[in-house]
PDB file of N, CA and C in Angstrom:
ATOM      1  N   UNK A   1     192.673 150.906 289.963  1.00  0.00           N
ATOM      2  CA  UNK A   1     193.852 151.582 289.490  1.00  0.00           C
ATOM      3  C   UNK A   1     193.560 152.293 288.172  1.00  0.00           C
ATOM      4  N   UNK A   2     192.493 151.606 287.565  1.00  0.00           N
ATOM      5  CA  UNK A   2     191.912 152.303 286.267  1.00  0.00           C
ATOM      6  C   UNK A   2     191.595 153.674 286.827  1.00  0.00           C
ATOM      7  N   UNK A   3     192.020 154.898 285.776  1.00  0.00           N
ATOM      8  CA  UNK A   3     191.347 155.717 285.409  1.00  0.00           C
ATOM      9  C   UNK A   3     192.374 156.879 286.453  1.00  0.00           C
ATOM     10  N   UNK A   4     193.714 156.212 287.389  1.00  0.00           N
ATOM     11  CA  UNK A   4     194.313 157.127 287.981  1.00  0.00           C
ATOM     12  C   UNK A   4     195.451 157.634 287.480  1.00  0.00           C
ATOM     13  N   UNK A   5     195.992 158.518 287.430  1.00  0.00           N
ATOM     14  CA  UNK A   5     197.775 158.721 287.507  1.00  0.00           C
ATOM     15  C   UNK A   5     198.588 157.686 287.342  1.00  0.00           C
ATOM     16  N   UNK A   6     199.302 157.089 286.924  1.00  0.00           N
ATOM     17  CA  UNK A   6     200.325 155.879 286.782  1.00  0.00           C
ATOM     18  C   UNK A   6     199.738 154.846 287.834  1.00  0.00           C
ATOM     19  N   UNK A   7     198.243 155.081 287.139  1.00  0.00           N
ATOM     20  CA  UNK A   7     197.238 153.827 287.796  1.00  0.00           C
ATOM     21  C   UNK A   7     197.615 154.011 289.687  1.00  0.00           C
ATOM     22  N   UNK A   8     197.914 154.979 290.056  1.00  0.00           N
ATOM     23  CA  UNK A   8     197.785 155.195 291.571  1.00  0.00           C
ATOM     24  C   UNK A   8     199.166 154.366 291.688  1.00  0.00           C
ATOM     25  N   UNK A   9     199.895 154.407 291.389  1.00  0.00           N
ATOM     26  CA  UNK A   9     201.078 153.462 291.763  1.00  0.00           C
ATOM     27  C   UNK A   9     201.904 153.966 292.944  1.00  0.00           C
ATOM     28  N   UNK A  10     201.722 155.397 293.238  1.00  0.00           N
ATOM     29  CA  UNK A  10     202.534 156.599 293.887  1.00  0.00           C
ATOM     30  C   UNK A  10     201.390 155.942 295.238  1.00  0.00           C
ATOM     31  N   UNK A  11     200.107 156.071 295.243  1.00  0.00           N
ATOM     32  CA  UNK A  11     199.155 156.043 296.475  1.00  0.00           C
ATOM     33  C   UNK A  11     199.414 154.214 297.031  1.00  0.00           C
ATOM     34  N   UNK A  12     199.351 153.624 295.832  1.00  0.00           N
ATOM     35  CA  UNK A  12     200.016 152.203 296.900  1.00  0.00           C
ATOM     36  C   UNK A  12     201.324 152.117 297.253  1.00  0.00           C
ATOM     37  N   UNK A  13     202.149 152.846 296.775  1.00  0.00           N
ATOM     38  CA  UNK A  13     203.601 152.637 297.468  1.00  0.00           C
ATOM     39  C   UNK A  13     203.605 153.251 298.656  1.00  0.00           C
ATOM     40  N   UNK A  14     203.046 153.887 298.990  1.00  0.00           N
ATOM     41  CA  UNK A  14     202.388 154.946 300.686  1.00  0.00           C
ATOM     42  C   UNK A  14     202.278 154.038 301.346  1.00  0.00           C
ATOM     43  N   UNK A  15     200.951 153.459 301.163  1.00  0.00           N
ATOM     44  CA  UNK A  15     200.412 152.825 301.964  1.00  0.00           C
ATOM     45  C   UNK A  15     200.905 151.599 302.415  1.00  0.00           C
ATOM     46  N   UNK A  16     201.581 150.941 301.311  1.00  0.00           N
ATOM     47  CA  UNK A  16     202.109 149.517 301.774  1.00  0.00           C
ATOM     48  C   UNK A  16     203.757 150.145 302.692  1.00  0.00           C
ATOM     49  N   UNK A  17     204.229 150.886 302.028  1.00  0.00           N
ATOM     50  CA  UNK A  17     205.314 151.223 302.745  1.00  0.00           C
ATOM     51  C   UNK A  17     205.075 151.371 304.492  1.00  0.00           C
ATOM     52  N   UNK A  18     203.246 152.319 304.534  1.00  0.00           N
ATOM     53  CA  UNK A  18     203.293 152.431 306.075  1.00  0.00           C
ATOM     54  C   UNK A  18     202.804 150.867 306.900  1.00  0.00           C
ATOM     55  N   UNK A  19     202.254 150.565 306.016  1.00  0.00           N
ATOM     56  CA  UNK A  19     201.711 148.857 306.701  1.00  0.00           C
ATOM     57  C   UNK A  19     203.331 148.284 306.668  1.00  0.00           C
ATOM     58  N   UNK A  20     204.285 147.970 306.265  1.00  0.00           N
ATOM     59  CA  UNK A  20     204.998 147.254 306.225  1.00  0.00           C
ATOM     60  C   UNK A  20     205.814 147.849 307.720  1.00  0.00           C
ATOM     61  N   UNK A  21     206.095 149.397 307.522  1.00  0.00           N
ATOM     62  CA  UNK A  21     206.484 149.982 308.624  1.00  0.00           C
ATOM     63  C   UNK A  21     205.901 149.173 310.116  1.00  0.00           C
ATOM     64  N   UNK A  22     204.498 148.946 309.853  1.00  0.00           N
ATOM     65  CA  UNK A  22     203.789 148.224 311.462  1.00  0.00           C
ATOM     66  C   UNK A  22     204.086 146.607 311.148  1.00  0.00           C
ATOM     67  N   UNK A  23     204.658 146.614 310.658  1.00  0.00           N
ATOM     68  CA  UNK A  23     204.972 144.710 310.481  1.00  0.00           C
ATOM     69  C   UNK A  23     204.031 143.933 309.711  1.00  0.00           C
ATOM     70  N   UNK A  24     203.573 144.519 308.915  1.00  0.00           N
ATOM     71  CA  UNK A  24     202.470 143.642 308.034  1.00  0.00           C
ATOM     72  C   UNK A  24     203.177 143.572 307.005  1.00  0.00           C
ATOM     73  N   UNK A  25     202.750 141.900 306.513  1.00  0.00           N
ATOM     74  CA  UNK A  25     202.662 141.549 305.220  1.00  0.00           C
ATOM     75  C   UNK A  25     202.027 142.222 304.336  1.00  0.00           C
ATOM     76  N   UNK A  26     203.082 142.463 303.003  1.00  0.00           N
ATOM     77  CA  UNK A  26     201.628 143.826 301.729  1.00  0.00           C
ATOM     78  C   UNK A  26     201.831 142.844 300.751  1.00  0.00           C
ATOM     79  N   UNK A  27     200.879 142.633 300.257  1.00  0.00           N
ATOM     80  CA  UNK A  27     200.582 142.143 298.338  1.00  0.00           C
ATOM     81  C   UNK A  27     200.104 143.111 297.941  1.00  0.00           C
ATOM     82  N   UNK A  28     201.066 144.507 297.421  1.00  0.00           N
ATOM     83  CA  UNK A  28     200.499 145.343 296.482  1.00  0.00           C
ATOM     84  C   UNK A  28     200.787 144.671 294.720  1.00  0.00           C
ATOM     85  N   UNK A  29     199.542 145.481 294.124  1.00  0.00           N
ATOM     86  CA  UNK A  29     199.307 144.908 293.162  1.00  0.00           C
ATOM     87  C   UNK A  29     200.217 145.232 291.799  1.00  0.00           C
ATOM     88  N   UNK A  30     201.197 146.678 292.062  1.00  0.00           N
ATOM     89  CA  UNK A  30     201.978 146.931 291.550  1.00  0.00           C
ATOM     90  C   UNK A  30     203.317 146.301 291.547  1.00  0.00           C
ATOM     91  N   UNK A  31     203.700 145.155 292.737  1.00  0.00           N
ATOM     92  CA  UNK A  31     204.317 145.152 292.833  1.00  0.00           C
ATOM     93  C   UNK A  31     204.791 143.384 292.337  1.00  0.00           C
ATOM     94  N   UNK A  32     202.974 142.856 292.095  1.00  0.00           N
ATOM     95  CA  UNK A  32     202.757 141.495 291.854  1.00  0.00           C
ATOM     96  C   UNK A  32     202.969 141.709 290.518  1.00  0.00           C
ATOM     97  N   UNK A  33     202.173 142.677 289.899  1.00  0.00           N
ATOM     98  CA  UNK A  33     202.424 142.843 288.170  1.00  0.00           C
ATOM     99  C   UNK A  33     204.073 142.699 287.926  1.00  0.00           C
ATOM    100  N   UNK A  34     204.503 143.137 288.399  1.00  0.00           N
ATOM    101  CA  UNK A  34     206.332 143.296 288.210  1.00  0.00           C
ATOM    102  C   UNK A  34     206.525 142.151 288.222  1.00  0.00           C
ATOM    103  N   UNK A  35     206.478 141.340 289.440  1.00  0.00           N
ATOM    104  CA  UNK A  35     206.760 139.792 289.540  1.00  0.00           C
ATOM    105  C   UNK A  35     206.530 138.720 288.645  1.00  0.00           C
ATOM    106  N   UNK A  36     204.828 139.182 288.726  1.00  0.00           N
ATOM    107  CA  UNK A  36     204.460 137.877 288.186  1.00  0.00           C
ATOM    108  C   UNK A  36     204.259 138.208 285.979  1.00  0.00           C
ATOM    109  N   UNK A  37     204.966 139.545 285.986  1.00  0.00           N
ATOM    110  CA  UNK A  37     205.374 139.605 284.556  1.00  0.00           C
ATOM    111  C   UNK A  37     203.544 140.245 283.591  1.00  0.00           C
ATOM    112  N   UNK A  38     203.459 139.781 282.276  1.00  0.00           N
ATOM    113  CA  UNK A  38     202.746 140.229 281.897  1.00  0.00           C
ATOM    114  C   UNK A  38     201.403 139.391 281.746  1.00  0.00           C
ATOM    115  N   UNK A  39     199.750 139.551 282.446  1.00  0.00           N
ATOM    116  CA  UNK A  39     199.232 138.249 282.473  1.00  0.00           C
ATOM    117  C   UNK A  39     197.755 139.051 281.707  1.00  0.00           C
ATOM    118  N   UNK A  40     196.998 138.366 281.392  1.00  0.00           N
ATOM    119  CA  UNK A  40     195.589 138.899 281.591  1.00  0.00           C
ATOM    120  C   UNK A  40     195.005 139.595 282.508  1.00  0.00           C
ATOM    121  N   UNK A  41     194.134 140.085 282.435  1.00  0.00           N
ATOM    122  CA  UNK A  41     193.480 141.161 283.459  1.00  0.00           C
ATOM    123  C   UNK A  41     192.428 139.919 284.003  1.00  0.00           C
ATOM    124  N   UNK A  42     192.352 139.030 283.431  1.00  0.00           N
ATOM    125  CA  UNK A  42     191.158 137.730 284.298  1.00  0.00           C
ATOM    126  C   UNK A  42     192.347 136.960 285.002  1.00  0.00           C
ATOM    127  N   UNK A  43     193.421 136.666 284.119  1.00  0.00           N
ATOM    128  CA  UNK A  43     194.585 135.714 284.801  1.00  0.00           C
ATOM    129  C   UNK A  43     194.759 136.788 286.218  1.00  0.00           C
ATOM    130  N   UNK A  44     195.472 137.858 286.186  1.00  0.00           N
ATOM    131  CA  UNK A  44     195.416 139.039 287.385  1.00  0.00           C
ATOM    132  C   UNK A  44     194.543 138.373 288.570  1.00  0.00           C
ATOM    133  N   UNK A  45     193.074 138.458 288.315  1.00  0.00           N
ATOM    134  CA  UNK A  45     192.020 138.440 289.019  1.00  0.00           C
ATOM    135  C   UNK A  45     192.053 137.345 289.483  1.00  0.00           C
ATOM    136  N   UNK A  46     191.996 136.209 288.769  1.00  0.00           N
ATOM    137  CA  UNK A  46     192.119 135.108 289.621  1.00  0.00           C
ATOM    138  C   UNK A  46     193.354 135.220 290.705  1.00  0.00           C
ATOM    139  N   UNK A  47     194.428 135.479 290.439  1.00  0.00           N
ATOM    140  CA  UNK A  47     195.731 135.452 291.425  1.00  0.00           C
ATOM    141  C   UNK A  47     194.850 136.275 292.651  1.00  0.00           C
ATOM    142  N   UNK A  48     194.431 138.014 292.229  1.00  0.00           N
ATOM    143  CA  UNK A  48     194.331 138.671 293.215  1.00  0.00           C
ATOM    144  C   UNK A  48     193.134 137.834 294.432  1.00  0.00           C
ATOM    145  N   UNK A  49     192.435 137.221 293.450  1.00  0.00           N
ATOM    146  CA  UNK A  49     191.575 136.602 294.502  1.00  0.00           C
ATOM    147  C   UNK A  49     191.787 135.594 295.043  1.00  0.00           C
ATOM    148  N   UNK A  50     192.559 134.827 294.814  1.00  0.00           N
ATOM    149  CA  UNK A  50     192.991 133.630 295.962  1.00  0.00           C
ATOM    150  C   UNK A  50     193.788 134.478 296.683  1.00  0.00           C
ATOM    151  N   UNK A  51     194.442 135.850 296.265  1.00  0.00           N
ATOM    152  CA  UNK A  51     195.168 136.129 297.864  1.00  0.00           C
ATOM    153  C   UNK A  51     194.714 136.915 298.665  1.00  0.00           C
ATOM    154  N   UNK A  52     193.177 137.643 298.456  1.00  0.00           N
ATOM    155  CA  UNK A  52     192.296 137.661 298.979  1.00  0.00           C
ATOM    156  C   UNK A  52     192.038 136.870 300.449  1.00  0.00           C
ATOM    157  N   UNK A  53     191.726 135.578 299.363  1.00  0.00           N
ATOM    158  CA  UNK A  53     191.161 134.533 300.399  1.00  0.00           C
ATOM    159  C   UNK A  53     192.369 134.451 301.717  1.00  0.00           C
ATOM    160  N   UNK A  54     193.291 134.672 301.257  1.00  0.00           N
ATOM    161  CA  UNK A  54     194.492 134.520 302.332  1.00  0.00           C
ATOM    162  C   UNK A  54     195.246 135.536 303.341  1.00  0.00           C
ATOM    163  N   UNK A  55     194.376 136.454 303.042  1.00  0.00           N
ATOM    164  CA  UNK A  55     194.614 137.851 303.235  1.00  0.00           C
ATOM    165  C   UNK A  55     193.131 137.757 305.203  1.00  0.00           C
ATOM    166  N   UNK A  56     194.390 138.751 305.928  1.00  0.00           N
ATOM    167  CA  UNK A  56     193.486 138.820 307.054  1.00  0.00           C
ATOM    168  C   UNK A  56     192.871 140.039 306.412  1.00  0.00           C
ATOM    169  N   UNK A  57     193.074 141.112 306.322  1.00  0.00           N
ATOM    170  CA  UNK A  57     192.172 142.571 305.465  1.00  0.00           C
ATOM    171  C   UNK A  57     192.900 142.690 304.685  1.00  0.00           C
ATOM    172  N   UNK A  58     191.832 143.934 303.815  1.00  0.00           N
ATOM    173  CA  UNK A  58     192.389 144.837 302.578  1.00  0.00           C
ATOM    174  C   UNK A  58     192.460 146.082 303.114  1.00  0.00           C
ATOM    175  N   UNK A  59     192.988 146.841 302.396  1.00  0.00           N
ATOM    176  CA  UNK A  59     192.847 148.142 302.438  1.00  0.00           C
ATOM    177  C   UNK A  59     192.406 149.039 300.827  1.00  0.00           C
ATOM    178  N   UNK A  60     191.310 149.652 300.933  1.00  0.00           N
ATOM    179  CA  UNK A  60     190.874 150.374 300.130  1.00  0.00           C
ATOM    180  C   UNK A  60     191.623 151.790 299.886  1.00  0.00           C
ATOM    181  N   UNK A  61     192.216 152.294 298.607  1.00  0.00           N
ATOM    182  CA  UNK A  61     192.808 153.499 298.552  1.00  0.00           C
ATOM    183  C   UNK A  61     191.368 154.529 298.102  1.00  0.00           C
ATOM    184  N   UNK A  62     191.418 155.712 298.704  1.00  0.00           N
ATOM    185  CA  UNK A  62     190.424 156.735 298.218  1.00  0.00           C
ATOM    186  C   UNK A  62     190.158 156.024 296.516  1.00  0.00           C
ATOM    187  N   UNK A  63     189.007 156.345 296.090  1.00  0.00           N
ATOM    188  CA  UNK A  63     188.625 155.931 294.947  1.00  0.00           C
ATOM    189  C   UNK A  63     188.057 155.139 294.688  1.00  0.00           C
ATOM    190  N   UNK A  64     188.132 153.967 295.506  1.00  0.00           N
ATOM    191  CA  UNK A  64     187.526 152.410 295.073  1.00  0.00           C
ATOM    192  C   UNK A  64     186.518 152.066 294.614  1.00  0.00           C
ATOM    193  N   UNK A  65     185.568 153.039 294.753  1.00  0.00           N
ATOM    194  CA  UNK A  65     184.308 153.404 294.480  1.00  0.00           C
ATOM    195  C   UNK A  65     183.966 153.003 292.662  1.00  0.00           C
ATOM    196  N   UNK A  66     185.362 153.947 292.276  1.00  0.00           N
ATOM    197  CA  UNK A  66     184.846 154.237 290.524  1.00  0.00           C
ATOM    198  C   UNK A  66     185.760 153.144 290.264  1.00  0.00           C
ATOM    199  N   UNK A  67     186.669 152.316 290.450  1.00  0.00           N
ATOM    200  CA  UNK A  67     187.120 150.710 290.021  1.00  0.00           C
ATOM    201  C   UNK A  67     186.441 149.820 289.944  1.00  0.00           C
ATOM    202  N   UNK A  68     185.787 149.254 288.753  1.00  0.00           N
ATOM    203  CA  UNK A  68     185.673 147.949 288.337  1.00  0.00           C
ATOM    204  C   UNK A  68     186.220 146.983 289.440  1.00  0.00           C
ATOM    205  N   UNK A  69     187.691 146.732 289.231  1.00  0.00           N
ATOM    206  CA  UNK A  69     188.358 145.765 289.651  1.00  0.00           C
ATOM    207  C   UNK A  69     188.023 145.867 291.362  1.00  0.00           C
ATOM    208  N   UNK A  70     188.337 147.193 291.900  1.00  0.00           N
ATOM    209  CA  UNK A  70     188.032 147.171 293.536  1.00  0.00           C
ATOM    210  C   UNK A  70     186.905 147.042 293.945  1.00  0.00           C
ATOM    211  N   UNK A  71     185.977 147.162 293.442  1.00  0.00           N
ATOM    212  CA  UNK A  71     184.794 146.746 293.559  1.00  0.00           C
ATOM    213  C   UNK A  71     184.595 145.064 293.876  1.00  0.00           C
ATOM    214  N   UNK A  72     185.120 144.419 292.746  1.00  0.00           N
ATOM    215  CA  UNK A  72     184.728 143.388 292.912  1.00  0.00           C
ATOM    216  C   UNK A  72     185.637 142.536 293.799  1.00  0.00           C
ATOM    217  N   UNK A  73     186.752 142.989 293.816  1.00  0.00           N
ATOM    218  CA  UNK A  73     187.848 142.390 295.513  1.00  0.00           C
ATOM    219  C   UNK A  73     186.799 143.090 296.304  1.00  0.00           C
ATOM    220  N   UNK A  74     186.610 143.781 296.673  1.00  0.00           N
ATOM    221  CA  UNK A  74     185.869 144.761 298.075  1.00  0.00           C
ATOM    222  C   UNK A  74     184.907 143.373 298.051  1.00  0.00           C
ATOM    223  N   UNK A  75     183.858 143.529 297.115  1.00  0.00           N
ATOM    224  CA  UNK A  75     182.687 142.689 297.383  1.00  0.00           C
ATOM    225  C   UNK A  75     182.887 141.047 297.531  1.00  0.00           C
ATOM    226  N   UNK A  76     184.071 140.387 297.182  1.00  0.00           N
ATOM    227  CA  UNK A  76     184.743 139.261 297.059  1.00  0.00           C
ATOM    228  C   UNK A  76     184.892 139.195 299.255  1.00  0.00           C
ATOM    229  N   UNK A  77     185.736 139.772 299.096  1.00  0.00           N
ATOM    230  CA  UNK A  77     186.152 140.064 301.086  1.00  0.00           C
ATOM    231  C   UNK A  77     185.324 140.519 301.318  1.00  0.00           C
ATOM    232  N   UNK A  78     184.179 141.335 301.316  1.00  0.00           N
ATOM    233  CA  UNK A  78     183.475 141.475 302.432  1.00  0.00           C
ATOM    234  C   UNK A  78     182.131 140.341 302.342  1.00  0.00           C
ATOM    235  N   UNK A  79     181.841 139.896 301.471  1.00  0.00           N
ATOM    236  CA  UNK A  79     181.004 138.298 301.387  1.00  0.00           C
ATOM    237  C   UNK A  79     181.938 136.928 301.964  1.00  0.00           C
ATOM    238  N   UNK A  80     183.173 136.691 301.930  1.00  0.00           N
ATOM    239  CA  UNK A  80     183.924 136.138 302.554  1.00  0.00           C
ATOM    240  C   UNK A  80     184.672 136.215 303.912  1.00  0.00           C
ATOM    241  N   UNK A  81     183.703 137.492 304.462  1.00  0.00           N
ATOM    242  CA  UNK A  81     184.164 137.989 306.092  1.00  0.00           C
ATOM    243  C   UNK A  81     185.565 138.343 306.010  1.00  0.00           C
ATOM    244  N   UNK A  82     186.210 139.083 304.940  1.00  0.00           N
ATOM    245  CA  UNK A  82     187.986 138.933 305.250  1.00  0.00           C
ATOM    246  C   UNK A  82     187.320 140.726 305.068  1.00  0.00           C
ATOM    247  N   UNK A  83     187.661 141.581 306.090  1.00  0.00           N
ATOM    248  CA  UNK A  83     187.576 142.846 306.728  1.00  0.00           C
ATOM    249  C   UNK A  83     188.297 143.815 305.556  1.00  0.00           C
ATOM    250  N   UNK A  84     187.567 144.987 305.393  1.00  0.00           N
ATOM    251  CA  UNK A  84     187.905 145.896 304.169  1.00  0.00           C
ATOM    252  C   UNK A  84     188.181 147.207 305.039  1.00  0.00           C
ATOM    253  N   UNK A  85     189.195 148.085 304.990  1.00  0.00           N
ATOM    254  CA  UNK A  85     189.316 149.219 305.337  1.00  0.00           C
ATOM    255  C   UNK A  85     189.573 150.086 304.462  1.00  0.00           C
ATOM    256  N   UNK A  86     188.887 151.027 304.537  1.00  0.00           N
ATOM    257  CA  UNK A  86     188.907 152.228 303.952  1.00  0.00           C
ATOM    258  C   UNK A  86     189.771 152.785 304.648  1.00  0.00           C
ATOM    259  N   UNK A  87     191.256 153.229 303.449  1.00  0.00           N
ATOM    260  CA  UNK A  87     192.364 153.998 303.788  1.00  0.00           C
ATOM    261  C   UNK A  87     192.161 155.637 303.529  1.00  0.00           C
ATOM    262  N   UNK A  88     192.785 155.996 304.291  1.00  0.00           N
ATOM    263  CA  UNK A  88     193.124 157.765 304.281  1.00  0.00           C
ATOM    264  C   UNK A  88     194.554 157.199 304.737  1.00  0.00           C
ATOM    265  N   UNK A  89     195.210 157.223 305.853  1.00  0.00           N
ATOM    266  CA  UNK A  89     196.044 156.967 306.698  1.00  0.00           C
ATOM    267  C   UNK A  89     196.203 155.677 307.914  1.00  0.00           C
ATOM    268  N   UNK A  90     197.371 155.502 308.141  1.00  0.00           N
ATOM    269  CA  UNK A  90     197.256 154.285 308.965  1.00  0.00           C
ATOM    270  C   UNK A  90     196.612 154.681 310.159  1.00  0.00           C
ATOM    271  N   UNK A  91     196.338 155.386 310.690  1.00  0.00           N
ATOM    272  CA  UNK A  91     195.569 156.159 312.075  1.00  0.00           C
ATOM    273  C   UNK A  91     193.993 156.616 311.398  1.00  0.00           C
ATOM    274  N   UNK A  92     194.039 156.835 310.189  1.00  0.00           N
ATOM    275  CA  UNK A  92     192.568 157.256 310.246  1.00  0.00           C
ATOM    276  C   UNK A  92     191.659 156.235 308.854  1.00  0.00           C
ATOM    277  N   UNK A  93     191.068 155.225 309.488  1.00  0.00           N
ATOM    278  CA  UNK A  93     190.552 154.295 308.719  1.00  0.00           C
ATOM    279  C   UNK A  93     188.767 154.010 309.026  1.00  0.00           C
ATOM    280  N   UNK A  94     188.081 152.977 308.116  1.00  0.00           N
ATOM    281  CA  UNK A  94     186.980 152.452 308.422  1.00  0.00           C
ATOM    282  C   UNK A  94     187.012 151.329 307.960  1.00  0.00           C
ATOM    283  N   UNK A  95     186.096 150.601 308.303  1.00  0.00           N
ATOM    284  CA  UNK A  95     186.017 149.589 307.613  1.00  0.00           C
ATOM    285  C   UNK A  95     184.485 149.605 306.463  1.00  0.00           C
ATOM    286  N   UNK A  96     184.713 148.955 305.266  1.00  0.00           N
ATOM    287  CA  UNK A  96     183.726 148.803 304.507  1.00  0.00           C
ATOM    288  C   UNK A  96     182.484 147.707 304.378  1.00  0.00           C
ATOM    289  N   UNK A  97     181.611 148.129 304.431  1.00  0.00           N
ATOM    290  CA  UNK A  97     180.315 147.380 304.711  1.00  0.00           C
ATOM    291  C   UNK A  97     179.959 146.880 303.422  1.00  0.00           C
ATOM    292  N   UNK A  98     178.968 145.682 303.336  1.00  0.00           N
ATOM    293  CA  UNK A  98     178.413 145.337 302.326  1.00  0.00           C
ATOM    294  C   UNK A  98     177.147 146.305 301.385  1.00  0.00           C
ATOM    295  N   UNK A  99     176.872 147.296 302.333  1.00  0.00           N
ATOM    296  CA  UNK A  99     175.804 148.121 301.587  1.00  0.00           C
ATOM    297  C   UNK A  99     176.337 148.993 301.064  1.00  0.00           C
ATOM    298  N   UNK A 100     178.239 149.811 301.293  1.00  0.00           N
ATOM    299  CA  UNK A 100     178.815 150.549 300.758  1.00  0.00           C
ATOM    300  C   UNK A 100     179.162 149.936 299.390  1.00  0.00           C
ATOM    301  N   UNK A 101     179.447 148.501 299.774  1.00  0.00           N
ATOM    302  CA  UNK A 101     179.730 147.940 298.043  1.00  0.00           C
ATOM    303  C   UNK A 101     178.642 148.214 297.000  1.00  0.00           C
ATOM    304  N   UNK A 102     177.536 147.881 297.821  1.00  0.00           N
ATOM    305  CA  UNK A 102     175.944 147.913 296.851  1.00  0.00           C
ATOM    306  C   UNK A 102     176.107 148.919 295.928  1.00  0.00           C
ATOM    307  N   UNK A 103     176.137 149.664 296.950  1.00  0.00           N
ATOM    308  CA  UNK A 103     176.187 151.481 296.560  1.00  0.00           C
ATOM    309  C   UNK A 103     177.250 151.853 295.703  1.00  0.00           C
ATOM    310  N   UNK A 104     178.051 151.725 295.583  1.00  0.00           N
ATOM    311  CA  UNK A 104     179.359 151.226 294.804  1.00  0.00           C
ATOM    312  C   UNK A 104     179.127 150.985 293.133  1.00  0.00           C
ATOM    313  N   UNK A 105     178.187 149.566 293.157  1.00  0.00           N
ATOM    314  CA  UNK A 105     177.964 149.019 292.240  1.00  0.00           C
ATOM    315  C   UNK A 105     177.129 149.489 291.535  1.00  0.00           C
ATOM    316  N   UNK A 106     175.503 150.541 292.315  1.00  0.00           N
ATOM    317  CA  UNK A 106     174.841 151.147 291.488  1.00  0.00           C
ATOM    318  C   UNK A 106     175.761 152.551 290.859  1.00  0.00           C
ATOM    319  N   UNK A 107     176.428 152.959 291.274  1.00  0.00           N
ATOM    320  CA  UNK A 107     177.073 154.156 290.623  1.00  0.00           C
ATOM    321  C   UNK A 107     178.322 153.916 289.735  1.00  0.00           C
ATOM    322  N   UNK A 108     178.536 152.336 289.609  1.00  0.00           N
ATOM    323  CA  UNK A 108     179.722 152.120 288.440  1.00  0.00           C
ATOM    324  C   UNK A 108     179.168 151.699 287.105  1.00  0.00           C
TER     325      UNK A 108
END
């Protein structure tokens, strides 16, 4: 979310809006900050990653690449087998591999 527009807040309200549309559960992260009030960026991380662990996939918004933070959820789920998709649209997706993270990590 670093480094976007009102931290991409506009690009996760899309997306969770269309996942919710197909009946999925969303933990967007904009929407946990609200909730869960004002915490550390490690306090954050720990939360985001136990719901990770609980999470059947993620979805990656364009960008994830140059995030710190998505990086290390991406590489968290895809070492823990919980399935990463690379979002454009709910019809046009991939999923993310462990060598895309690599790659990821040498260019952050």
């Amino acid at each position: 979310m670093t480094g976007f527009e009102n931290a991409n807040e506009e690009r996760f309200k899309e997306a969770a809006d269309k996942l919710r549309e197909k009946g999925y559960m969303v933990c967007n992260p904009h929407e946990t900050s609200a909730l869960l009030g004002q915490l550390t960026h490690s306090e954050f991380l720990r939360f985001d990653f136990e719901r990770i662990l609980e999470a059947d996939f993620l979805v990656a918004l364009p960008g994830w690449e140059t995030s710190l933070g998505a990086v290390s959820e991406i590489l968290m789920a895809v070492r823990m087998d919980v399935k990463v998709w690379r979002w454009v649209n709910f019809e046009d997706y991939s999923r993310i591999t462990y060598e895309q993270v690599a790659a990821a990590i040498g260019q952050t």
